[in-house]
C-alpha atoms as a PDB file:
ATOM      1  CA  UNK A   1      -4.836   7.510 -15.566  1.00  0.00           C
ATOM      2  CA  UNK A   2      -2.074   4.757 -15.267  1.00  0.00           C
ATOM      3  CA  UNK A   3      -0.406   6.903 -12.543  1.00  0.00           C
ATOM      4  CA  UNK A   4      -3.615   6.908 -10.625  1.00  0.00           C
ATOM      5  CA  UNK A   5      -3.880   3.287 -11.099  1.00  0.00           C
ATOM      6  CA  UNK A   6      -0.575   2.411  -9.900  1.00  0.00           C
ATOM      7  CA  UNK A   7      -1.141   4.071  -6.840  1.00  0.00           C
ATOM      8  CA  UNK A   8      -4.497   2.446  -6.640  1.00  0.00           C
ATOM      9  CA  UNK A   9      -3.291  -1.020  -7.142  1.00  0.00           C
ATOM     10  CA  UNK A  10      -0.509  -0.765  -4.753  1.00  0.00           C
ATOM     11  CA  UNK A  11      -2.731  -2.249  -1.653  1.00  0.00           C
ATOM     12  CA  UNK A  12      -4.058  -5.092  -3.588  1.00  0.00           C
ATOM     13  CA  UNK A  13      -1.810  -8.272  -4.493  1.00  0.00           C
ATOM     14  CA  UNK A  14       2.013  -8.632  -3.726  1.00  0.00           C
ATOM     15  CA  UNK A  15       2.550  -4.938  -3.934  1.00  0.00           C
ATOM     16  CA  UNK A  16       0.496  -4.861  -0.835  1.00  0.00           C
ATOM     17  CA  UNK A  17       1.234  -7.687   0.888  1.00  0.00           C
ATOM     18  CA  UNK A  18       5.259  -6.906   0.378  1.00  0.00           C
ATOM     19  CA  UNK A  19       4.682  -3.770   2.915  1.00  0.00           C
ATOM     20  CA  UNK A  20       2.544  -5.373   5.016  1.00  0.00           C
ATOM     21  CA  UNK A  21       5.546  -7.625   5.706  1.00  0.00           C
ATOM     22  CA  UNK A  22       8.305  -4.753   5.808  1.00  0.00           C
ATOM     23  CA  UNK A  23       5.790  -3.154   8.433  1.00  0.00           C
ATOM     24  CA  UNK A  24       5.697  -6.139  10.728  1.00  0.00           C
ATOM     25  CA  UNK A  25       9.701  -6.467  10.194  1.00  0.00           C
ATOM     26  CA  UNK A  26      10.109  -2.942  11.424  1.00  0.00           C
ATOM     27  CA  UNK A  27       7.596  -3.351  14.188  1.00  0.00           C
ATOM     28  CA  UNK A  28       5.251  -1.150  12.808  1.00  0.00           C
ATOM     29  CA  UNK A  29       1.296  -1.489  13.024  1.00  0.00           C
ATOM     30  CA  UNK A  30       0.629  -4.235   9.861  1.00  0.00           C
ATOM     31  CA  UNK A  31      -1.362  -1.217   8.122  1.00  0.00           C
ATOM     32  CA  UNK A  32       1.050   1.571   8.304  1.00  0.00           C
ATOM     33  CA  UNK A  33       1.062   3.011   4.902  1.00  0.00           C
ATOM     34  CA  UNK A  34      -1.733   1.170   3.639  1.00  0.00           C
ATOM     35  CA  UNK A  35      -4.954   2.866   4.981  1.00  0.00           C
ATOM     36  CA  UNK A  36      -4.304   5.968   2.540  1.00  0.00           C
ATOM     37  CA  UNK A  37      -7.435   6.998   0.653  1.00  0.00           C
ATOM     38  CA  UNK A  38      -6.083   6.748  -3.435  1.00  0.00           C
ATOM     39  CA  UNK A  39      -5.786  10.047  -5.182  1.00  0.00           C
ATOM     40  CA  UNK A  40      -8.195  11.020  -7.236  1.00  0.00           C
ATOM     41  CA  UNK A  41      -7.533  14.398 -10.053  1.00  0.00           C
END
């Protein structure tokens, strides 16, 4: 469970907001990377 909630947390908070950045750096669209449904076992 704390795998699958690392991966869920990682579009919330700085995490998030850290590749939203690197995207916009890089030109890339600002939710490349982010739009990924979590994975659930």
């Amino acid at each position: 469970m704390i795998a699958i909630g690392a991966v869920d947390n990682l579009g919330k908070g700085a995490a998030g907001q850290a590749v939203q950045n690197a995207n916009l750096i890089c030109g890339l669209p600002e939710t490349a990377g982010l739009d990924g449904v979590p994975v659930w076992p």
